[in-house]
PDB file of N, CA and C in Angstrom:
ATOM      1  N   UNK A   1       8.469 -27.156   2.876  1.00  0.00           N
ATOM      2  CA  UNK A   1       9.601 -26.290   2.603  1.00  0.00           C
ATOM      3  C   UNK A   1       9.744 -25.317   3.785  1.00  0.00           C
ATOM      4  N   UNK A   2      11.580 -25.340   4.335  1.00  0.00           N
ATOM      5  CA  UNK A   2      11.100 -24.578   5.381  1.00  0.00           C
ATOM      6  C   UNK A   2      10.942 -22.692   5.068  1.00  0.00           C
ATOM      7  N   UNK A   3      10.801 -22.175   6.131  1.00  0.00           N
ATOM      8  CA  UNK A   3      10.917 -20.804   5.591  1.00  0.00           C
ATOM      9  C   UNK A   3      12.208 -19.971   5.323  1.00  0.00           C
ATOM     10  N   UNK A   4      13.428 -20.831   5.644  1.00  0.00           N
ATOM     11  CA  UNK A   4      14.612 -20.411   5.106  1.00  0.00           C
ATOM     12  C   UNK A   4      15.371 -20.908   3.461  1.00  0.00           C
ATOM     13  N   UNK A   5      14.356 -21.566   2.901  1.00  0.00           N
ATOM     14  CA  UNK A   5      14.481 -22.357   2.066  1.00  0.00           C
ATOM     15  C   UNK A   5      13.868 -21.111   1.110  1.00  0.00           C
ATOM     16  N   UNK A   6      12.753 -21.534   1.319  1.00  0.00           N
ATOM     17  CA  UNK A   6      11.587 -20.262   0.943  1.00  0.00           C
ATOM     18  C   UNK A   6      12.083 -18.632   0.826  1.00  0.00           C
ATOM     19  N   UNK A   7      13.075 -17.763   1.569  1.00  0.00           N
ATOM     20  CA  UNK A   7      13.165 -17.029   1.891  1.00  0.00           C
ATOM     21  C   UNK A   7      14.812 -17.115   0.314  1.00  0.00           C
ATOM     22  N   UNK A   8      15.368 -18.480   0.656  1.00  0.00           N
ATOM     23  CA  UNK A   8      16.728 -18.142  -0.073  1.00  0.00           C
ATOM     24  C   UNK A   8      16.271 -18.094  -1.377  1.00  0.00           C
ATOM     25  N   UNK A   9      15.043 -18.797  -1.957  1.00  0.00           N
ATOM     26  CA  UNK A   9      14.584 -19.439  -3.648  1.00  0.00           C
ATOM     27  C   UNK A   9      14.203 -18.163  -3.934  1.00  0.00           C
ATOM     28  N   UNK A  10      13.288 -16.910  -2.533  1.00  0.00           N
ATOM     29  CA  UNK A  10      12.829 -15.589  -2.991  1.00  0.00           C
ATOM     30  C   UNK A  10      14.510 -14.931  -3.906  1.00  0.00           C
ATOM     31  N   UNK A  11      15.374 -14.962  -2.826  1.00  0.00           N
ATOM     32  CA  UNK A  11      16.072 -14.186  -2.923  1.00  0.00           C
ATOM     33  C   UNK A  11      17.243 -14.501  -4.497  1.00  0.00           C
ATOM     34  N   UNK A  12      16.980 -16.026  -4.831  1.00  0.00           N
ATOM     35  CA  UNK A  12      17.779 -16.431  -6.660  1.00  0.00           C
ATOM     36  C   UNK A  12      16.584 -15.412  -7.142  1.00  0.00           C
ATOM     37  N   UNK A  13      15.216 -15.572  -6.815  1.00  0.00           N
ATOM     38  CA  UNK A  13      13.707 -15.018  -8.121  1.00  0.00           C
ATOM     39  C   UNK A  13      14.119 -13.513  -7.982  1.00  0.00           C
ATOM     40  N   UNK A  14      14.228 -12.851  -6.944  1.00  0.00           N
ATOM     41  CA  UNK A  14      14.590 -11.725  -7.310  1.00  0.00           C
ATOM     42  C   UNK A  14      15.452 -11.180  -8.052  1.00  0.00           C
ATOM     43  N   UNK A  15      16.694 -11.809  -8.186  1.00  0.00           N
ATOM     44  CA  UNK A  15      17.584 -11.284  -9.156  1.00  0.00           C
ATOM     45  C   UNK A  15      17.067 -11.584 -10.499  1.00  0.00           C
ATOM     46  N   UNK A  16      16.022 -12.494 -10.746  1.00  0.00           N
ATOM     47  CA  UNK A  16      15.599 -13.068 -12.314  1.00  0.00           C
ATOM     48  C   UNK A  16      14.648 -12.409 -12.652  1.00  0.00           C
ATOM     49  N   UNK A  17      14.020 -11.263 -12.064  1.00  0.00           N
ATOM     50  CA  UNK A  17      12.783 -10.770 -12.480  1.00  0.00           C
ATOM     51  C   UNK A  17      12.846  -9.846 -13.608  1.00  0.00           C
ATOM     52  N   UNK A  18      11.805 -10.027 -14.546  1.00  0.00           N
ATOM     53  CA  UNK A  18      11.406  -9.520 -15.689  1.00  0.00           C
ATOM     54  C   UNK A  18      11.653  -7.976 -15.715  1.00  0.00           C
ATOM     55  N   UNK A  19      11.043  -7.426 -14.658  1.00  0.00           N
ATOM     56  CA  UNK A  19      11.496  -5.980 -14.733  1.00  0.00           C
ATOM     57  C   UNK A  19      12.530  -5.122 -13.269  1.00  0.00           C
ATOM     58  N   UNK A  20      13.100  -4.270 -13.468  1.00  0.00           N
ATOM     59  CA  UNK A  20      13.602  -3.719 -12.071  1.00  0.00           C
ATOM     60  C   UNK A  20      12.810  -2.880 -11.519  1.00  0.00           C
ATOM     61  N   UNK A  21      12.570  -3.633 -10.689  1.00  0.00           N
ATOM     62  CA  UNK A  21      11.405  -2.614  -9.500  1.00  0.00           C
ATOM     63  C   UNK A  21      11.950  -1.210  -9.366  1.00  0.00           C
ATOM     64  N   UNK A  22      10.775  -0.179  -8.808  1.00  0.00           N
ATOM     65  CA  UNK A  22      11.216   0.733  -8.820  1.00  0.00           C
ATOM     66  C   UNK A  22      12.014   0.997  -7.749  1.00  0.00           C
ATOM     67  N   UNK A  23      12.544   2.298  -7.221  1.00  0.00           N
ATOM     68  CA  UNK A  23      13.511   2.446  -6.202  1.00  0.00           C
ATOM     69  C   UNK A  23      13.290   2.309  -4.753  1.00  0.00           C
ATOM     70  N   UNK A  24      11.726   2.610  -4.357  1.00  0.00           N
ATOM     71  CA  UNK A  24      11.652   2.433  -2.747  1.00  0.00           C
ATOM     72  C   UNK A  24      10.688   1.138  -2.710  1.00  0.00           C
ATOM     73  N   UNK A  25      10.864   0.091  -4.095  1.00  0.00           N
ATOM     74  CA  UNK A  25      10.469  -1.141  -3.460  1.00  0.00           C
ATOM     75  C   UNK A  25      11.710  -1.866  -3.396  1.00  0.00           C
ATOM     76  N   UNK A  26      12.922  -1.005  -4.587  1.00  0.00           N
ATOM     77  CA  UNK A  26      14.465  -1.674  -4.130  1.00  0.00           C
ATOM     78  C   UNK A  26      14.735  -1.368  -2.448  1.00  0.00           C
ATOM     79  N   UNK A  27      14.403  -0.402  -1.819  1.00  0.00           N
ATOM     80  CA  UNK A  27      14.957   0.135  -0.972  1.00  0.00           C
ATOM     81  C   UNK A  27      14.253  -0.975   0.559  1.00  0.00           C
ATOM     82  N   UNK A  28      12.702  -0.988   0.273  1.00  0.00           N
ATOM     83  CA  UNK A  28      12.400  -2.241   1.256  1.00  0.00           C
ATOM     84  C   UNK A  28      12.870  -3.315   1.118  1.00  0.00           C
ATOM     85  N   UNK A  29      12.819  -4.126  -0.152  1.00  0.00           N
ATOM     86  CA  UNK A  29      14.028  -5.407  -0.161  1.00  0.00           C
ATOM     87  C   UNK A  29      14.957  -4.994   0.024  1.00  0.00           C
ATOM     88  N   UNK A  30      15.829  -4.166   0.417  1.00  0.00           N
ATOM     89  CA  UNK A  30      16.894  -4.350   0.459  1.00  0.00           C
ATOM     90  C   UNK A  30      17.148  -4.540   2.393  1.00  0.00           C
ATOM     91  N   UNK A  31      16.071  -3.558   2.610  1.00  0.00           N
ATOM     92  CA  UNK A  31      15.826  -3.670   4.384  1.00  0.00           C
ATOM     93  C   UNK A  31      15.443  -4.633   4.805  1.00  0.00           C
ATOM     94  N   UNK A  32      14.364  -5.312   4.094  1.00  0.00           N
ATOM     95  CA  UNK A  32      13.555  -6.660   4.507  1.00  0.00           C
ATOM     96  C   UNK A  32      14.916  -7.508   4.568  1.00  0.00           C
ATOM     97  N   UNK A  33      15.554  -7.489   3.719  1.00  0.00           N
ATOM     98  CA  UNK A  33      17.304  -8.702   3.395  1.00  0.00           C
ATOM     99  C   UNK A  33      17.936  -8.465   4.518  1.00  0.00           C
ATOM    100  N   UNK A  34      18.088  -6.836   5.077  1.00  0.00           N
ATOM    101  CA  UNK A  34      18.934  -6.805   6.364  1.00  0.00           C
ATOM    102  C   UNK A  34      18.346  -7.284   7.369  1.00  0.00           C
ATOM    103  N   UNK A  35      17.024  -7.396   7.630  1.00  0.00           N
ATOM    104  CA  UNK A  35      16.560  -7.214   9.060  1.00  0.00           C
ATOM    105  C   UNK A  35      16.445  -9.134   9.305  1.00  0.00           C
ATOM    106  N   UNK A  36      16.475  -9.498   7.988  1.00  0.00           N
ATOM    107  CA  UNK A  36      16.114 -11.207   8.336  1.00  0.00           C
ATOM    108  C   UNK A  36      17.755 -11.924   7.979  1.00  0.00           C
ATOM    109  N   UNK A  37      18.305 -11.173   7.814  1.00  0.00           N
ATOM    110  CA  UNK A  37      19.733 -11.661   7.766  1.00  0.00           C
ATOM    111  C   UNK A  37      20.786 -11.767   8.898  1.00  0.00           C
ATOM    112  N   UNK A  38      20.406 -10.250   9.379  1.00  0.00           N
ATOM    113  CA  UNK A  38      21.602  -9.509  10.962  1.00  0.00           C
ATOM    114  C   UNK A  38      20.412  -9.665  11.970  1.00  0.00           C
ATOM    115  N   UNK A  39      19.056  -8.881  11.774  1.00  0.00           N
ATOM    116  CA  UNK A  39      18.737  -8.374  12.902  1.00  0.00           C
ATOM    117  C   UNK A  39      18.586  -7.152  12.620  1.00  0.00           C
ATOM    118  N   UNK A  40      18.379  -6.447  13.962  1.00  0.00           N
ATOM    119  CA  UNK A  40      17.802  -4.788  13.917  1.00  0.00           C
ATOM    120  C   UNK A  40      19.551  -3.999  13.533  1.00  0.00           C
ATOM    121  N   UNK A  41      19.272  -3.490  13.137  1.00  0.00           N
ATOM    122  CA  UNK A  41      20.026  -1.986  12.316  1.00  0.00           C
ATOM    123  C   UNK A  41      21.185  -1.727  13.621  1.00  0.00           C
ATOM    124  N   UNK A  42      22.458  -1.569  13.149  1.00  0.00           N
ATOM    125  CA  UNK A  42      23.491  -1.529  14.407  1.00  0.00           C
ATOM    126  C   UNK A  42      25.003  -0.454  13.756  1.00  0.00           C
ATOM    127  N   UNK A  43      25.483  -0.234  14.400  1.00  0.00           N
ATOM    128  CA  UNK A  43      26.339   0.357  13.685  1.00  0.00           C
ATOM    129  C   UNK A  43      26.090   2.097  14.054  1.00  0.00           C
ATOM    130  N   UNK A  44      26.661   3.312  13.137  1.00  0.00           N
ATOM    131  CA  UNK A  44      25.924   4.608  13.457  1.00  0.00           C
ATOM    132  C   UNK A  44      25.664   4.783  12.022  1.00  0.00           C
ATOM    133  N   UNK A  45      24.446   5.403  11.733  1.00  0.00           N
ATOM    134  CA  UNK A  45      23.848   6.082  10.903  1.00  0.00           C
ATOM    135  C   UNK A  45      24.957   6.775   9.662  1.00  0.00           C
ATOM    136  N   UNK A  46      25.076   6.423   8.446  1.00  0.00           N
ATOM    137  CA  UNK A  46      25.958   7.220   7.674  1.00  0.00           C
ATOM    138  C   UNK A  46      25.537   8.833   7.278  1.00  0.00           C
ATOM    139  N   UNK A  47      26.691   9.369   7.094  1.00  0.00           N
ATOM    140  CA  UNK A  47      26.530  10.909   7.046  1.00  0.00           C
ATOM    141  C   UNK A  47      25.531  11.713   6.203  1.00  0.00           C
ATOM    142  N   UNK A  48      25.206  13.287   6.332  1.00  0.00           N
ATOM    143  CA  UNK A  48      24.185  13.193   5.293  1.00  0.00           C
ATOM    144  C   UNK A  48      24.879  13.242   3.850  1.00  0.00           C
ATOM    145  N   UNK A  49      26.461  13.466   3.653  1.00  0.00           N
ATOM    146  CA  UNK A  49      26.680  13.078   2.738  1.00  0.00           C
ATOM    147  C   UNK A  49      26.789  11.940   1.576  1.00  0.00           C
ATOM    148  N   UNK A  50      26.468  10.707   2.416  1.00  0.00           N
ATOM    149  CA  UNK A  50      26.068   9.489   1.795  1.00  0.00           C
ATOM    150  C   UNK A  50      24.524   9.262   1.478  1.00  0.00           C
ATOM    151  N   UNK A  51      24.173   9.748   1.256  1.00  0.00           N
ATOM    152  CA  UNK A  51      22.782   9.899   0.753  1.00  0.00           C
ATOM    153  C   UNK A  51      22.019   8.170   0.310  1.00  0.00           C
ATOM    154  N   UNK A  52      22.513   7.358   0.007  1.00  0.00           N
ATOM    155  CA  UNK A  52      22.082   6.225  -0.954  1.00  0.00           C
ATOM    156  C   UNK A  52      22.466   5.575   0.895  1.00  0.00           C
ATOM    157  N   UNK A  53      23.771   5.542   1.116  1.00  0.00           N
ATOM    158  CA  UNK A  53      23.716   4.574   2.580  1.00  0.00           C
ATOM    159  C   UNK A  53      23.103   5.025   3.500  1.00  0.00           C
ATOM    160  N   UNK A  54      22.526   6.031   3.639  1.00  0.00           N
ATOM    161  CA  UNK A  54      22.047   7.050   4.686  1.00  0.00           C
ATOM    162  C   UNK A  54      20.051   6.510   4.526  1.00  0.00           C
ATOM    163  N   UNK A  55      19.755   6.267   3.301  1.00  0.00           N
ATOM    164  CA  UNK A  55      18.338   5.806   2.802  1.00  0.00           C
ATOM    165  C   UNK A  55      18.462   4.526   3.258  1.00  0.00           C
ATOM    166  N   UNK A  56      19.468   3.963   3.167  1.00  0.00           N
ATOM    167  CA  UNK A  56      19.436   2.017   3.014  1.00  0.00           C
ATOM    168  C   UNK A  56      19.439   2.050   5.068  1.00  0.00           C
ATOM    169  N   UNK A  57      20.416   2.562   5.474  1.00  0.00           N
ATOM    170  CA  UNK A  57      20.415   2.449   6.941  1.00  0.00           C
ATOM    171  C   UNK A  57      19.005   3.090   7.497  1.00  0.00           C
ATOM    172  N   UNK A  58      18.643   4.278   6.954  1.00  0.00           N
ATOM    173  CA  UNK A  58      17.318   4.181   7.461  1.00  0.00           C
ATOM    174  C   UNK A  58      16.155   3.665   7.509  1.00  0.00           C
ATOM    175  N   UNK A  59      15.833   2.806   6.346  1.00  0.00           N
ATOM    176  CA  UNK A  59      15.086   2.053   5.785  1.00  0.00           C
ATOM    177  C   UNK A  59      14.967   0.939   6.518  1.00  0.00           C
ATOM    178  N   UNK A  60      16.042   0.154   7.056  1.00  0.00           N
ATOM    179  CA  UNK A  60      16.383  -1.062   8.101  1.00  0.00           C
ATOM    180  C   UNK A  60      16.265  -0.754   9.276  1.00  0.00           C
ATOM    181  N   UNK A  61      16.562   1.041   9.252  1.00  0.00           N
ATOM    182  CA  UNK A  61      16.096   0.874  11.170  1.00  0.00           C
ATOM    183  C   UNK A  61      15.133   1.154  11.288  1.00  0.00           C
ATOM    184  N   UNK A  62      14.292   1.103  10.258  1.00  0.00           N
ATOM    185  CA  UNK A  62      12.335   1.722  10.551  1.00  0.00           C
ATOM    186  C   UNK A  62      11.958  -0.133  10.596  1.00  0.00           C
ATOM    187  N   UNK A  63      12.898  -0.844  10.606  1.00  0.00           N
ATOM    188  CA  UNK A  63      12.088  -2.040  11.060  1.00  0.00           C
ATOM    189  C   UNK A  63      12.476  -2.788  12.476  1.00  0.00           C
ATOM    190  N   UNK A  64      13.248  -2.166  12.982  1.00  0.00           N
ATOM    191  CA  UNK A  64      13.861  -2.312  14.387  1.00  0.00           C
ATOM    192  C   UNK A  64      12.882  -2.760  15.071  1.00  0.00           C
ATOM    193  N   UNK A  65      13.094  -4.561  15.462  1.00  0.00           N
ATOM    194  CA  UNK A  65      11.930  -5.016  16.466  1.00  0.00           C
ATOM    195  C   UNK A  65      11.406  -5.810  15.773  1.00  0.00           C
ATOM    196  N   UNK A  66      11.171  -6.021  14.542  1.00  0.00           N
ATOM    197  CA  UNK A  66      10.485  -6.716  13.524  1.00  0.00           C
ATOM    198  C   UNK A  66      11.344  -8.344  13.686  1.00  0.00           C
ATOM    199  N   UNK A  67      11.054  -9.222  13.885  1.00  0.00           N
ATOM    200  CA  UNK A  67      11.776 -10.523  14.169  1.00  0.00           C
ATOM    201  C   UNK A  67      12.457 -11.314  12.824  1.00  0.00           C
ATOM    202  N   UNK A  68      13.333 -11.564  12.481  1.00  0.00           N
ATOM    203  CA  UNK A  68      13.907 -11.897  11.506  1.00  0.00           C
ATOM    204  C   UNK A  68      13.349 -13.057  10.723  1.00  0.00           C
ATOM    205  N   UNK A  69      12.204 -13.984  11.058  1.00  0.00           N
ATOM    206  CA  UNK A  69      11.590 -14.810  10.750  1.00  0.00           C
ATOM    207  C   UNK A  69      10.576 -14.081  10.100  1.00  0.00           C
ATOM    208  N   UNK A  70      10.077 -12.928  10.470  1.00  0.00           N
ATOM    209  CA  UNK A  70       8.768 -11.840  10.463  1.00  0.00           C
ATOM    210  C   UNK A  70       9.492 -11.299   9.024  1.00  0.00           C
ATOM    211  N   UNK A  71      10.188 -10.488   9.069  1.00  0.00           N
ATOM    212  CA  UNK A  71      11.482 -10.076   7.769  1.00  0.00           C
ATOM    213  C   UNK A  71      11.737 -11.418   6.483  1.00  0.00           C
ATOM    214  N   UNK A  72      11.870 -11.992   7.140  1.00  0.00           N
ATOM    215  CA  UNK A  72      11.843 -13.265   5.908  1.00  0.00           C
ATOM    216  C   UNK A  72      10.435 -13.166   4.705  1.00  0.00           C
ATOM    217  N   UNK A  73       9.229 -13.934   5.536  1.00  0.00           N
ATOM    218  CA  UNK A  73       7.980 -13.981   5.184  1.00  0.00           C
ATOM    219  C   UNK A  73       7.471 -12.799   4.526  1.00  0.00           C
ATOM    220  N   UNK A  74       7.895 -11.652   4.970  1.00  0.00           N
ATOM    221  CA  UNK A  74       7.508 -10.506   4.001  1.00  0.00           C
ATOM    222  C   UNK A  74       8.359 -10.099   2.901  1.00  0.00           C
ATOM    223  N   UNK A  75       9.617 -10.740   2.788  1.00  0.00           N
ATOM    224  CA  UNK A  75      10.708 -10.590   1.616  1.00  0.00           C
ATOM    225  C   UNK A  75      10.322 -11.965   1.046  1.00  0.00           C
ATOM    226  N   UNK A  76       9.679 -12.848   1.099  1.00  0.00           N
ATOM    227  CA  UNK A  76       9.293 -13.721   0.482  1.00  0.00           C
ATOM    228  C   UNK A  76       7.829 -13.347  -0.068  1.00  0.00           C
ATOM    229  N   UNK A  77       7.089 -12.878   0.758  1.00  0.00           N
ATOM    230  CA  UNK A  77       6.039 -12.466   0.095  1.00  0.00           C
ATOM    231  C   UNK A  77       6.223 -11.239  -0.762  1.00  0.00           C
ATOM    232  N   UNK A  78       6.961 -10.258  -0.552  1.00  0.00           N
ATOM    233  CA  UNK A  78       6.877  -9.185  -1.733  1.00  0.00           C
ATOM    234  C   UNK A  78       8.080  -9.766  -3.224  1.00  0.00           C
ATOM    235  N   UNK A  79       8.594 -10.642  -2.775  1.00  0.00           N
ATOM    236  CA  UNK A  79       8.990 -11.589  -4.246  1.00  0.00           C
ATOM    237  C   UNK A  79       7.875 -11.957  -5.260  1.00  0.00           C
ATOM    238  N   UNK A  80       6.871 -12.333  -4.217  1.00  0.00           N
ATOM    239  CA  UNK A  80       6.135 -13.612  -4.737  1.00  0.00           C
ATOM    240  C   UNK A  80       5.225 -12.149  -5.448  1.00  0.00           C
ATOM    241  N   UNK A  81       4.682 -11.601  -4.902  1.00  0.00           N
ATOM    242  CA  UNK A  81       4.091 -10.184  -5.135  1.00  0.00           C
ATOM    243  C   UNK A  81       4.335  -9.868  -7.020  1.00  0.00           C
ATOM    244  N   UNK A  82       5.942  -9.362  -6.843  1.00  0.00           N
ATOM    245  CA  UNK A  82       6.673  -8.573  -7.925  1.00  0.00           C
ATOM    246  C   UNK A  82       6.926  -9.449  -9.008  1.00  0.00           C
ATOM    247  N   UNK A  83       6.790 -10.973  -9.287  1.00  0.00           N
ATOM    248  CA  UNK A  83       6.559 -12.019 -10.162  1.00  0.00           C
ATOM    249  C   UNK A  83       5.175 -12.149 -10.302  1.00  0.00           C
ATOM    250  N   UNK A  84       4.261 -12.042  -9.497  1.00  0.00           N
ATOM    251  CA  UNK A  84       2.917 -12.212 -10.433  1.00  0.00           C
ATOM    252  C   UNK A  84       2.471 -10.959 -10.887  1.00  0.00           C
ATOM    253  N   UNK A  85       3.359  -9.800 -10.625  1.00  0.00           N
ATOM    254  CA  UNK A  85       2.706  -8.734 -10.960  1.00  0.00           C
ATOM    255  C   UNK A  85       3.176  -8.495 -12.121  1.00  0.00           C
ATOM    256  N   UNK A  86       3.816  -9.654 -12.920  1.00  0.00           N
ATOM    257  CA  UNK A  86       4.869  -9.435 -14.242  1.00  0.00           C
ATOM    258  C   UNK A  86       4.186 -10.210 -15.292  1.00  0.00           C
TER     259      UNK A  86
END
């Protein structure tokens, strides 16, 4: 199985999971999804009035450099993680 295969089956299990993770393990999947999807973090930083996009954009650029194959494997592994931990 390749690791994009692997990476898409994480990403159906995540939406099926038993419980909703809490908020800053929503907040790394949600970075781990950007950084193996686009790439490093692009765009400018949202205001501090966006508070929720302002967390999500920062969250993705603390992985700036991280290789999108690298981003996969760890959004596949913290799937695999948050199902046996159920």
């Amino acid at each position: 199985m390749t690791l994009q295969t692997r990476f898409d089956q994480a990403l159906a299990d995540s939406k099926n999971l038993d419980e909703r993770p809490d908020n800053m393990t929503l907040l790394k999947m949600y970075a781990l999804y950007k950084q193996a999807s686009k790439g490093d973090a692009d765009g400018t930083r949202p205001g501090f009035t966006d508070l929720v996009g302002r967390a999500k954009w920062d969250a993705w650029d603390a992985l700036k450099g991280v290789t999108q194959e690298h981003a996969m494997q760890q959004y596949v592994d913290l799937v695999a993680d948050l199902k046996s931990a159920m």
